[in-house]
C-alpha atoms as a PDB file:
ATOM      1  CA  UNK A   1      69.946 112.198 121.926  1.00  0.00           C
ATOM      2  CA  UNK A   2      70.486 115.342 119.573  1.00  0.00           C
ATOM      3  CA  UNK A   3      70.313 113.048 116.655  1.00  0.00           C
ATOM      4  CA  UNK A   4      70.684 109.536 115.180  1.00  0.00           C
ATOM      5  CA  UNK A   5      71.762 108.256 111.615  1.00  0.00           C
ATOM      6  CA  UNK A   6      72.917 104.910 110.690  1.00  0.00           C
ATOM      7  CA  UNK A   7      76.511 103.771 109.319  1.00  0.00           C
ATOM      8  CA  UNK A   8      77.203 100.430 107.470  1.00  0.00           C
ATOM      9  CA  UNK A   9      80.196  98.916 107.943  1.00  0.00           C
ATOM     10  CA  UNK A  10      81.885 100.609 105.180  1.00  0.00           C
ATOM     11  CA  UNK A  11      82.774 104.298 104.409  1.00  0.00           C
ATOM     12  CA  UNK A  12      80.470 106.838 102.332  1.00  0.00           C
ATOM     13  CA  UNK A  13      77.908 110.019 102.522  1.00  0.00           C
ATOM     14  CA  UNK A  14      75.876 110.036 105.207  1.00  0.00           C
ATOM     15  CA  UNK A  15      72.654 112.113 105.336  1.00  0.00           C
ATOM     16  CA  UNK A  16      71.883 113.192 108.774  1.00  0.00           C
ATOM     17  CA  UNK A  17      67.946 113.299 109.131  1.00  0.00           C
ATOM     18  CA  UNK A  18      66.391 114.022 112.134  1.00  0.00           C
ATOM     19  CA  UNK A  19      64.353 117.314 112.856  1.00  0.00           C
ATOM     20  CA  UNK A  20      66.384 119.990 111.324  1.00  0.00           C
ATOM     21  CA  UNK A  21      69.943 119.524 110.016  1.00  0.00           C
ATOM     22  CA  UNK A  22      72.866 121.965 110.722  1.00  0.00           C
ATOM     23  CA  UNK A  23      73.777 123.971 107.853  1.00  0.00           C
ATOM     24  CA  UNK A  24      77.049 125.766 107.459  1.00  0.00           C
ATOM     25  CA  UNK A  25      78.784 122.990 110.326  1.00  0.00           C
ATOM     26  CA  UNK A  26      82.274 121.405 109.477  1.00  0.00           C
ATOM     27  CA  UNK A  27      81.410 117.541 110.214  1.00  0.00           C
ATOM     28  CA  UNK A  28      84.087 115.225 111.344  1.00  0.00           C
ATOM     29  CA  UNK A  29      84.196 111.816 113.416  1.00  0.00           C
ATOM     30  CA  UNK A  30      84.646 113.536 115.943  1.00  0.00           C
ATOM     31  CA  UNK A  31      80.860 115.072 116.421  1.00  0.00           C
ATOM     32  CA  UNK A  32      79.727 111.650 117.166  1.00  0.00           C
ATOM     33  CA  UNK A  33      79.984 108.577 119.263  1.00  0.00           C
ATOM     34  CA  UNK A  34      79.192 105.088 119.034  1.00  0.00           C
ATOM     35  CA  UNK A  35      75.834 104.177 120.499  1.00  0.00           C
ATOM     36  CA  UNK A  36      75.665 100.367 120.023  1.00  0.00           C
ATOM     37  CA  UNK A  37      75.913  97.861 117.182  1.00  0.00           C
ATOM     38  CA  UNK A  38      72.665  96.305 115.667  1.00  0.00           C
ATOM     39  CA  UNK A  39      73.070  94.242 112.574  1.00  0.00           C
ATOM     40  CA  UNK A  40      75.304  95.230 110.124  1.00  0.00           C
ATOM     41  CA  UNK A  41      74.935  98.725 111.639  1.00  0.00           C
ATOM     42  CA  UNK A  42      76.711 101.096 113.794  1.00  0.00           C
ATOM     43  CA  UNK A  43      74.255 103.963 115.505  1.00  0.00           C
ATOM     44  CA  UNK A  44      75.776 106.771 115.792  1.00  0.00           C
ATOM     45  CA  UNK A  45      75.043 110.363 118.335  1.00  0.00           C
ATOM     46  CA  UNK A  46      75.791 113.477 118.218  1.00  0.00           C
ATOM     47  CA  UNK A  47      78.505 114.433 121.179  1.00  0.00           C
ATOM     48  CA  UNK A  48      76.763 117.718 121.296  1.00  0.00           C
ATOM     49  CA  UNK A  49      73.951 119.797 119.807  1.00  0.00           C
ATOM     50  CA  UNK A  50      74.739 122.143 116.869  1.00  0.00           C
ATOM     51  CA  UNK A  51      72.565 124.960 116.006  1.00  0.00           C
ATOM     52  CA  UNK A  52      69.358 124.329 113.260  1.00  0.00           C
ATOM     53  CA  UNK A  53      68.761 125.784 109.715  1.00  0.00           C
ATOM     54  CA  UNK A  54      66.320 126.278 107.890  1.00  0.00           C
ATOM     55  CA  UNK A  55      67.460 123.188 105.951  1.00  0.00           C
ATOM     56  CA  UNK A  56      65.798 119.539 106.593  1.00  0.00           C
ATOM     57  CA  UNK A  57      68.935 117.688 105.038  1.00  0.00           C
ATOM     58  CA  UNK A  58      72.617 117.622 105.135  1.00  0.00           C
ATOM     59  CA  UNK A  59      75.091 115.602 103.307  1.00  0.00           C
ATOM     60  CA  UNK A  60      78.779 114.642 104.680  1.00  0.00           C
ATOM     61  CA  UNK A  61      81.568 112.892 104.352  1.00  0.00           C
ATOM     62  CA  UNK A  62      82.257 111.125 107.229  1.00  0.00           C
ATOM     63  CA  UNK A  63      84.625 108.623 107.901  1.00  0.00           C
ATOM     64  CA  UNK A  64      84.674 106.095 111.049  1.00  0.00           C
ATOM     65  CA  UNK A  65      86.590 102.710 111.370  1.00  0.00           C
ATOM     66  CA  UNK A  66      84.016 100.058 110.760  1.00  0.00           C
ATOM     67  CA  UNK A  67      83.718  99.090 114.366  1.00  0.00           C
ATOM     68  CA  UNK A  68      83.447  95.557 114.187  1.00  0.00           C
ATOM     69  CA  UNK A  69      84.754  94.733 111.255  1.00  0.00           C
ATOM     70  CA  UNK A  70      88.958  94.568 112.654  1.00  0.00           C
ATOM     71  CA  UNK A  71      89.054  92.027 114.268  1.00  0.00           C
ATOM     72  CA  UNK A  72      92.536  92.325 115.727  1.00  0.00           C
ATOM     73  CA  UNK A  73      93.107  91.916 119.581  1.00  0.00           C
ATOM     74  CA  UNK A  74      96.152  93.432 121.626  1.00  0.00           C
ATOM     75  CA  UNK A  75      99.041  90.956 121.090  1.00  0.00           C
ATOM     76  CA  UNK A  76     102.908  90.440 122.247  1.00  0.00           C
ATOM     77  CA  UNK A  77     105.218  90.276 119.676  1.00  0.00           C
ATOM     78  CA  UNK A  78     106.633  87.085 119.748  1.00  0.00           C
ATOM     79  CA  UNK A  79     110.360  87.160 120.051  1.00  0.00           C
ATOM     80  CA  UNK A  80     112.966  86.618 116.989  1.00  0.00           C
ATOM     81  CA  UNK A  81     114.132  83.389 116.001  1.00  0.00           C
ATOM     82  CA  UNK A  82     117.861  83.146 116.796  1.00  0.00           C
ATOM     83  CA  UNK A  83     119.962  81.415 114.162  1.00  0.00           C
ATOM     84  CA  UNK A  84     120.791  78.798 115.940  1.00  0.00           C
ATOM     85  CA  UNK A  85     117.184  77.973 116.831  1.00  0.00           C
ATOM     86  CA  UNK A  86     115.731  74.555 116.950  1.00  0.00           C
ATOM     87  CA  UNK A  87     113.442  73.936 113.782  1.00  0.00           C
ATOM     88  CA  UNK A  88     109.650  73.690 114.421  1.00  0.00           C
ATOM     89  CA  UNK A  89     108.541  70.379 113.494  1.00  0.00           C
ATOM     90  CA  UNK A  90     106.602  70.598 109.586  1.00  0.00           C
ATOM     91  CA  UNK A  91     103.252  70.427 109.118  1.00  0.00           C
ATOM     92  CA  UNK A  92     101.909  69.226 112.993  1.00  0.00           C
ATOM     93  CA  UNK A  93      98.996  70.816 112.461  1.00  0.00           C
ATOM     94  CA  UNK A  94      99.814  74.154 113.617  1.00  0.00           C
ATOM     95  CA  UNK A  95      99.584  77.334 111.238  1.00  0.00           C
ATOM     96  CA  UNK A  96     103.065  79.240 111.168  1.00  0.00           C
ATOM     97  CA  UNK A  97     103.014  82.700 109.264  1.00  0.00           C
ATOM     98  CA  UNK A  98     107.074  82.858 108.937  1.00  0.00           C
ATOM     99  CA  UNK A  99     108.359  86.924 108.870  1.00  0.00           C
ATOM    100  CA  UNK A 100     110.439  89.315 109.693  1.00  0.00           C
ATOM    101  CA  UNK A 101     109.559  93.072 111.977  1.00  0.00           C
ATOM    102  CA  UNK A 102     111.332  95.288 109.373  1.00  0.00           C
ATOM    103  CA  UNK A 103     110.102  93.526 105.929  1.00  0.00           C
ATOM    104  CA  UNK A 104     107.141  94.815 104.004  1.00  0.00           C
ATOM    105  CA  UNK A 105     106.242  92.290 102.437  1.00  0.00           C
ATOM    106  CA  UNK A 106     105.872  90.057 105.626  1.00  0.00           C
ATOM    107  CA  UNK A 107     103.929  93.326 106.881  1.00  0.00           C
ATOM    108  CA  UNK A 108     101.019  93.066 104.559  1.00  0.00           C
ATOM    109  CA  UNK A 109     100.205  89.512 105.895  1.00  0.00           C
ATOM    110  CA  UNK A 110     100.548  90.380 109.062  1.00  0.00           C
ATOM    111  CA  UNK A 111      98.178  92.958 108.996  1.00  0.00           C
ATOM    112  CA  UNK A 112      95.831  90.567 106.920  1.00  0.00           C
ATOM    113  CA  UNK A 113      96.211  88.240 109.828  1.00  0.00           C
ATOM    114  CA  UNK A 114      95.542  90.606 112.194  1.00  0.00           C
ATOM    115  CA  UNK A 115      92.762  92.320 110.681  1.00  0.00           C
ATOM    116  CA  UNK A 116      90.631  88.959 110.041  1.00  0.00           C
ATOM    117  CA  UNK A 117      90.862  88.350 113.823  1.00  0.00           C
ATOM    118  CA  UNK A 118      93.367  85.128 112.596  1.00  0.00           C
ATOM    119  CA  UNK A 119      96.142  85.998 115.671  1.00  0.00           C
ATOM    120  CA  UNK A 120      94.748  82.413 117.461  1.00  0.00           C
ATOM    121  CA  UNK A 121      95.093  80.654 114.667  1.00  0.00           C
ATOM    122  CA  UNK A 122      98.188  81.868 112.686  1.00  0.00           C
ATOM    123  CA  UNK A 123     101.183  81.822 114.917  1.00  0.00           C
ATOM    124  CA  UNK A 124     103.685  84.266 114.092  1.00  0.00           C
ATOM    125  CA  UNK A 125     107.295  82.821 113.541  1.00  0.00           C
ATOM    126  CA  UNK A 126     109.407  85.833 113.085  1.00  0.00           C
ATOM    127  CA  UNK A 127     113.125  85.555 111.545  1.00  0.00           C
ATOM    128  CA  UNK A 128     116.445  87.580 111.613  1.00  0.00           C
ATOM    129  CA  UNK A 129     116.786  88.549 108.032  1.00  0.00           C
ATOM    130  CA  UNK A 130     120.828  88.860 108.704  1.00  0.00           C
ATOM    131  CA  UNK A 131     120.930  85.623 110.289  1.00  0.00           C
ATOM    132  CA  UNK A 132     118.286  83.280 109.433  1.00  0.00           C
ATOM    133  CA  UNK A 133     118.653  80.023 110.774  1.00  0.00           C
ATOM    134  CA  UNK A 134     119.733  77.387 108.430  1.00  0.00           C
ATOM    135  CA  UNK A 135     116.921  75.545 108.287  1.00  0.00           C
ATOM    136  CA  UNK A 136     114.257  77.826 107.150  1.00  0.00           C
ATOM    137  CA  UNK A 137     115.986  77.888 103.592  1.00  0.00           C
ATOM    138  CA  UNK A 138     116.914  74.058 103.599  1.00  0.00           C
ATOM    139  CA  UNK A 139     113.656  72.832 104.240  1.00  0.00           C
ATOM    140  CA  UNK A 140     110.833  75.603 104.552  1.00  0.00           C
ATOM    141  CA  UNK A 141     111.568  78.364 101.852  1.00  0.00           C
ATOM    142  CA  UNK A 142     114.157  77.226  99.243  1.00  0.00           C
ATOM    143  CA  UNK A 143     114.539  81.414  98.016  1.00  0.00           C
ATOM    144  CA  UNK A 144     114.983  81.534 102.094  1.00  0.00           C
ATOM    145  CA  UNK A 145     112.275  84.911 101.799  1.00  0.00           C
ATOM    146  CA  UNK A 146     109.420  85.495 104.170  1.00  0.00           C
ATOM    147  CA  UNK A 147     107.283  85.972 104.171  1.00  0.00           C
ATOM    148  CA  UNK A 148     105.616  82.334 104.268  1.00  0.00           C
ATOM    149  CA  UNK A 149     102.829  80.423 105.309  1.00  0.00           C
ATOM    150  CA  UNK A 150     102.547  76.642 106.529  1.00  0.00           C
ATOM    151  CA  UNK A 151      99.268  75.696 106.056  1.00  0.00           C
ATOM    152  CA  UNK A 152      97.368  72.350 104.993  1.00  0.00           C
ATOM    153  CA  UNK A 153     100.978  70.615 104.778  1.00  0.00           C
ATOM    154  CA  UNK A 154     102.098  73.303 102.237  1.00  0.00           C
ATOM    155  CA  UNK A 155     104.250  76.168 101.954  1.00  0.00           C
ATOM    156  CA  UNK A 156     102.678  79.692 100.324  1.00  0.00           C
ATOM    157  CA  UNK A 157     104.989  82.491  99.593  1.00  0.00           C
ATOM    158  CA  UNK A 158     104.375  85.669  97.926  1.00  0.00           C
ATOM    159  CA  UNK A 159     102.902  88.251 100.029  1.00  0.00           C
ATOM    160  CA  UNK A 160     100.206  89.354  97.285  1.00  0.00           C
ATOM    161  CA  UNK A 161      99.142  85.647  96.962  1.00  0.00           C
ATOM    162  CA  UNK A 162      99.526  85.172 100.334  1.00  0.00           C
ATOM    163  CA  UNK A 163      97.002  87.913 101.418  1.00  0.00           C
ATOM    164  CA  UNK A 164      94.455  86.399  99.193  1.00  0.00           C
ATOM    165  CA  UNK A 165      94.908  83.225 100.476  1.00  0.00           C
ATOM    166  CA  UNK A 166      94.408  84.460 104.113  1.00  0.00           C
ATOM    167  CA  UNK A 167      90.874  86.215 102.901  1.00  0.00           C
ATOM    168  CA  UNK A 168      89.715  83.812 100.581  1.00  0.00           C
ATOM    169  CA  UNK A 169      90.598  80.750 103.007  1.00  0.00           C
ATOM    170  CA  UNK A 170      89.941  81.656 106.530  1.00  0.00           C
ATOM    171  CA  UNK A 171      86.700  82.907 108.022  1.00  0.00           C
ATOM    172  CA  UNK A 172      86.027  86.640 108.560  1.00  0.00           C
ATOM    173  CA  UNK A 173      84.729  89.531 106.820  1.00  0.00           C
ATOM    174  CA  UNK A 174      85.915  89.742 102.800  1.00  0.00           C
ATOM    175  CA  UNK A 175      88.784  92.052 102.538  1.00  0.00           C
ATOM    176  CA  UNK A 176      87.894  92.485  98.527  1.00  0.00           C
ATOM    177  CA  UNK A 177      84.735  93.989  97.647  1.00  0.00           C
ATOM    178  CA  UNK A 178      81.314  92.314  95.748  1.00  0.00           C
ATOM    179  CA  UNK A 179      81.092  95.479  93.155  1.00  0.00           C
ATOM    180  CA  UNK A 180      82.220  94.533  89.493  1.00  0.00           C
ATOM    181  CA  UNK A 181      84.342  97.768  88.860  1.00  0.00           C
ATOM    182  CA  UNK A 182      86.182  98.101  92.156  1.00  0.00           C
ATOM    183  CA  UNK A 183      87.329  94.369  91.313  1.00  0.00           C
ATOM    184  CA  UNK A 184      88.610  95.712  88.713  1.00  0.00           C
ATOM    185  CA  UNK A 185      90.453  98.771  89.570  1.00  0.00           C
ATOM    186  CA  UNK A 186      91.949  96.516  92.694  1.00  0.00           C
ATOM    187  CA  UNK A 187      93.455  93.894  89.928  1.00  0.00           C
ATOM    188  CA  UNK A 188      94.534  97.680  88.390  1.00  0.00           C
ATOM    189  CA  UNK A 189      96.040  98.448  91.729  1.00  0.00           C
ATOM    190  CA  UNK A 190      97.586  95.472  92.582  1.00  0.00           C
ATOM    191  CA  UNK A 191      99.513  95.063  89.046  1.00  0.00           C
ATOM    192  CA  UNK A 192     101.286  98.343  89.717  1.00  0.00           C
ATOM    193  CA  UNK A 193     102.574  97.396  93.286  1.00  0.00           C
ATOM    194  CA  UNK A 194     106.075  96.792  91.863  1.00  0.00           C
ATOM    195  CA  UNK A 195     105.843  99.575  89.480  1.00  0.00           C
ATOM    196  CA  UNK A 196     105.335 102.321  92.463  1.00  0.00           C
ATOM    197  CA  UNK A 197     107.847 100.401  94.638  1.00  0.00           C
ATOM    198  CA  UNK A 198     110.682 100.927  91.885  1.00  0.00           C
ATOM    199  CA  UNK A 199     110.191 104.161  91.119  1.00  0.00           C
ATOM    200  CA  UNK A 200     110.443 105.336  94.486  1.00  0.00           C
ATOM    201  CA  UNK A 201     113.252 103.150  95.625  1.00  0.00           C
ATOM    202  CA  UNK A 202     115.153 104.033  92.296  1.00  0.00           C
ATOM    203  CA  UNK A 203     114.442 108.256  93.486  1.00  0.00           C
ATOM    204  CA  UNK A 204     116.535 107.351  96.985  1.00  0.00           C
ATOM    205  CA  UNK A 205     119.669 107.202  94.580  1.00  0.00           C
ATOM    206  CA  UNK A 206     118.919 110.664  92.825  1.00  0.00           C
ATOM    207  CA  UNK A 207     116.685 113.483  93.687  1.00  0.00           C
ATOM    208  CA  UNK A 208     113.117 112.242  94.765  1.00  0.00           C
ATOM    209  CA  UNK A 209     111.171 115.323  94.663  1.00  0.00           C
ATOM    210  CA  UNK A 210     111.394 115.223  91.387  1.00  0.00           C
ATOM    211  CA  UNK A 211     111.285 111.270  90.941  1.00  0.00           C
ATOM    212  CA  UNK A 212     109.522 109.663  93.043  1.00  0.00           C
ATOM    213  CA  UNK A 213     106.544 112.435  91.964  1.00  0.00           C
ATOM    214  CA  UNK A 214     104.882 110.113  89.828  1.00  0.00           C
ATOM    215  CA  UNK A 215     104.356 106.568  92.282  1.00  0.00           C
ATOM    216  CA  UNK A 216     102.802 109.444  94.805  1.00  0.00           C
ATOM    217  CA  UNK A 217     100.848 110.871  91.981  1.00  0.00           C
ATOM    218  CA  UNK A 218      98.955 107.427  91.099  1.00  0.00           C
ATOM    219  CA  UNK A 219      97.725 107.178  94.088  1.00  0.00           C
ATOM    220  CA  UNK A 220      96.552 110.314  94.733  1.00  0.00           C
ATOM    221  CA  UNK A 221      94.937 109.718  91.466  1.00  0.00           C
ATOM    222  CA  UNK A 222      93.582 106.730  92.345  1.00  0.00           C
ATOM    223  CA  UNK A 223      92.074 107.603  95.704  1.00  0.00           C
ATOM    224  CA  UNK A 224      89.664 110.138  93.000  1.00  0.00           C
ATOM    225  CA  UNK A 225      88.195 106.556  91.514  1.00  0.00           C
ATOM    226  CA  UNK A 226      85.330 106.840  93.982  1.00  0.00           C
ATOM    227  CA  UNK A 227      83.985 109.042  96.345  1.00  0.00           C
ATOM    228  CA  UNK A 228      82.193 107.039  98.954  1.00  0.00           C
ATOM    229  CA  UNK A 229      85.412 106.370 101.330  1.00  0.00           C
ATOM    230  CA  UNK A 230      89.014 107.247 102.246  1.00  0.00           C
ATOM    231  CA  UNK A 231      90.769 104.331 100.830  1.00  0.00           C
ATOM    232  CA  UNK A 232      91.584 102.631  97.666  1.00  0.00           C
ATOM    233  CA  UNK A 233      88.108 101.049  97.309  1.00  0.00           C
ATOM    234  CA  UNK A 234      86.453 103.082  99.285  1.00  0.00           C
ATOM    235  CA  UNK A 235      86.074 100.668 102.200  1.00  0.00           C
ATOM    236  CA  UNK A 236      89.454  99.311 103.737  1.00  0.00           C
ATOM    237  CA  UNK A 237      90.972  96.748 101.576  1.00  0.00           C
ATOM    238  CA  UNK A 238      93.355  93.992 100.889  1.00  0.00           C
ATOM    239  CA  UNK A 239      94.533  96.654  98.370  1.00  0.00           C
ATOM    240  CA  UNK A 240      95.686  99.262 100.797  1.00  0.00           C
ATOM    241  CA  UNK A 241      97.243  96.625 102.524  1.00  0.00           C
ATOM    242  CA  UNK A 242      99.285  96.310  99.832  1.00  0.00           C
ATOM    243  CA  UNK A 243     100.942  99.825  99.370  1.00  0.00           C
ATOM    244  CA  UNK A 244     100.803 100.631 103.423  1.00  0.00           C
ATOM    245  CA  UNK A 245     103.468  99.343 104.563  1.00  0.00           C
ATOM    246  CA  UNK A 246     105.927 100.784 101.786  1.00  0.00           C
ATOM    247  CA  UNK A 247     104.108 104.101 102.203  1.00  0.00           C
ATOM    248  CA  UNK A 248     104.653 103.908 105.681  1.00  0.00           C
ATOM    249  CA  UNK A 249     108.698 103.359 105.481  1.00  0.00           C
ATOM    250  CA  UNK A 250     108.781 106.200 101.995  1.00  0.00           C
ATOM    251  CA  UNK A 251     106.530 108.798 104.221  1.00  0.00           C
ATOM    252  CA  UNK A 252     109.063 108.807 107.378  1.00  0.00           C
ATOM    253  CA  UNK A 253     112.221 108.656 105.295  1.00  0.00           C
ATOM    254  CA  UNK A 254     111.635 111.160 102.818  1.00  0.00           C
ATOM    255  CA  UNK A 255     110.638 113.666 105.211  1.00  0.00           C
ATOM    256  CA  UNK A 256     113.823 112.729 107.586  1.00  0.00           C
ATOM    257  CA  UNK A 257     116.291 112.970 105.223  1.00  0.00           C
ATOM    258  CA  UNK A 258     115.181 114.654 102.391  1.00  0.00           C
ATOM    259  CA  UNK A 259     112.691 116.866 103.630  1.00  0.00           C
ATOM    260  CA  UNK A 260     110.602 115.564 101.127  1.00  0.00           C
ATOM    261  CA  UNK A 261     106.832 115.470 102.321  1.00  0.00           C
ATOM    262  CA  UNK A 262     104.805 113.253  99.919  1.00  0.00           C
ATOM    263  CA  UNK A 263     101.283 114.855 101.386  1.00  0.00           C
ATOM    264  CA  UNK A 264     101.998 117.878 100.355  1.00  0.00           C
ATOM    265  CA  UNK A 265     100.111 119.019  97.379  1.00  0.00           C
ATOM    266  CA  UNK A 266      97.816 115.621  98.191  1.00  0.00           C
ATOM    267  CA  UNK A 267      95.001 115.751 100.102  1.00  0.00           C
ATOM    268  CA  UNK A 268      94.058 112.649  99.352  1.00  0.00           C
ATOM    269  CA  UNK A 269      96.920 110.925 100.419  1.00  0.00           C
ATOM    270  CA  UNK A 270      97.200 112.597 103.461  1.00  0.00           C
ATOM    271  CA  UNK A 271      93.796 111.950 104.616  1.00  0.00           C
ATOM    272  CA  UNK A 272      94.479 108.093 103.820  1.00  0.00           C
ATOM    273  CA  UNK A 273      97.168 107.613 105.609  1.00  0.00           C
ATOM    274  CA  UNK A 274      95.484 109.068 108.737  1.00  0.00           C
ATOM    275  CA  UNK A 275      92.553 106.559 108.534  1.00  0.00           C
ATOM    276  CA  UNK A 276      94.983 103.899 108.179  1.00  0.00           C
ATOM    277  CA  UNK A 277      96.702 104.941 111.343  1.00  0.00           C
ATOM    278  CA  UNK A 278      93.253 104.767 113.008  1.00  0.00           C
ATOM    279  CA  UNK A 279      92.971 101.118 112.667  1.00  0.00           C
ATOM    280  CA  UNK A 280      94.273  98.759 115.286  1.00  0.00           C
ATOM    281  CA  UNK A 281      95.593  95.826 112.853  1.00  0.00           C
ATOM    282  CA  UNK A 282      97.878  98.124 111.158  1.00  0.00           C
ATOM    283  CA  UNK A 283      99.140  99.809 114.287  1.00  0.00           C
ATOM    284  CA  UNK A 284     100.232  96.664 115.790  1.00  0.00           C
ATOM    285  CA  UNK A 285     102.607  96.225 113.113  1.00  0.00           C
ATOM    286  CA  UNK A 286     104.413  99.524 113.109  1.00  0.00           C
ATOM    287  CA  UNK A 287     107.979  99.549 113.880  1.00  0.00           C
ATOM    288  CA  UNK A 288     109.277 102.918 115.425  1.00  0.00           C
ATOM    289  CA  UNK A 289     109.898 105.303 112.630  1.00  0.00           C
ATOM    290  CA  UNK A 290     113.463 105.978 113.847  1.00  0.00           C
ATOM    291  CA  UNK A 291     114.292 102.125 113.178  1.00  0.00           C
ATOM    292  CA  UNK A 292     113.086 102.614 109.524  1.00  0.00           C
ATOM    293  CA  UNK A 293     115.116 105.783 109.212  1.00  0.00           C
ATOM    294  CA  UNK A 294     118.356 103.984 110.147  1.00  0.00           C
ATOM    295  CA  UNK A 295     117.494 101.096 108.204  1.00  0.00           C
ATOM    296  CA  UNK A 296     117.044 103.038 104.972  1.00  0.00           C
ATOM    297  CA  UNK A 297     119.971 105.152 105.831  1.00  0.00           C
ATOM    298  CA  UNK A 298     122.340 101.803 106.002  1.00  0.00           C
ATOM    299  CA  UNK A 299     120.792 100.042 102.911  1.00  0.00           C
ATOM    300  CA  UNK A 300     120.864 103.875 100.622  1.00  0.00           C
ATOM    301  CA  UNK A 301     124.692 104.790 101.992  1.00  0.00           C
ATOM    302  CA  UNK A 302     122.358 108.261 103.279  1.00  0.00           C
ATOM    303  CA  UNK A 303     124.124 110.381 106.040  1.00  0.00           C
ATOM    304  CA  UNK A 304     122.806 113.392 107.431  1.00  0.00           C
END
């Protein structure tokens, strides 16, 4: 071993102590391995040795998925419901998380789901938004919306309230963290949801360069609140569950067809949308970018 430091299952500066540090070295994830996990801890080892300074210390930023801590296992996507599908029978005592591939909203749950290790417990009932079957808005969702969930012979809608519900009422590690201001900022965050989703879906009807500027802007912004981690609240959150899955349509399509790329200028940004990428929960939910493409292209009236 070349060296050893210890990571906590969140994201921040690590200072790498051991003999001599390695001055004037770009760090990445990619200089270490996993050893094992003790605790609440995740050893880490350098892949290879780097050269010593005269320095004893070095401080980086380093980020790493919190092994551990996604929960998520590989998974089939269950097949869609066609409309002329028999109903499932109400409230038997199994947990149905009603959605739909393409819908956002339905996406942030999912990922909630998967992330909390909850893929056992929460079985995924996914819909046809062009052809729902009739039953889902006669006797299941009266706004016929996903997504839903049928838990504790009740139906929860809302995918903000839902992904609360899913943290706050099933086991696993918090998704919302203990420290008073990043409460705060994520109540911040959460409020303007709507706000960044309207501006940029208003831009697709004008120029968005110039429009959609601002919703891109915040949260480049707000990924300056604190420094110890990649994400909204440092440590991945129900909160960047919340704006992923919209990023993740906005980023493809505005590049596509308007050659509009909403890193650029962001560092920030960028980098966050790489870690997010990295973790296994989210990937499982990603649709092919080309089916987003087309999908915005029909809804927009876009041709290229």
């Amino acid at each position: 071993m070349f060296g050893r430091t210890i990571l906590e299952p969140r994201y921040g500066l690590l200072s790498f102590k051991e003999g001599k540090a390695f001055e004037g070295k770009a760090f990445s994830k990619h200089h270490f391995r996993p050893t094992k996990l003790a605790g609440a801890c995740h050893y880490l080892t350098l892949r290879k040795p780097l050269y010593a300074s005269s320095k004893h210390t070095v401080s980086f930023s380093l980020s790493i998925s919190p092994l551990g801590l996604d929960k998520s296992v590989p998974e089939k996507w269950p097949p869609v419901l066609e409309p002329t599908a028999e109903q499932p029978q109400l409230f038997d005592g199994t947990i149905r998380l009603y959605t739909a591939y393409i819908c956002p909203f339905a996406q942030r749950v999912w990922i909630t789901r998967n992330y909390k290790g909850l893929q056992d417990k929460i079985k995924l009932i996914p819909l046809n938004l062009q052809s729902r079957p009739d039953w889902y808005g006669e006797k299941v969702c009266p706004t016929n919306k996903v997504p839903t969930l049928e838990h504790k012979g009740k139906i929860i809608g809302e995918s903000l309230d839902l992904i609360k519900y899913l943290d706050s009422n099933f086991e696993g590690q918090s998704l919302l963290p203990d420290d008073h201001a990043k409460k705060e900022f994520a109540e911040e965050l959460f409020a303007y949801t709507d706000t960044f989703n309207k501006i940029v879906y208003t831009s697709l009807k004008g120029d968005p360069a110039k429009e959609a500027g601002p919703a891109f802007d915040y949260l480049e912004n707000a990924l300056h609140k604190f420094d110890d981690g990649p994400f909204l609240l440092c440590q991945f959150s129900l909160v960047d569950i919340a704006y992923i899955p919209f990023v993740e349509r906005f980023h493809v399509f505005l590049s596509e067809v308007f050659k509009y790329d909403i890193t650029a200028g962001r560092p920030k940004l960028a980098a966050w949308i790489e870690e997010i990428n990295d973790i296994e929960a989210y990937k499982q939910t990603k649709l092919d970018p080309k089916e987003h493409v087309e999908l915005f292209k029909k809804r927009f009236q876009v041709s290229t």
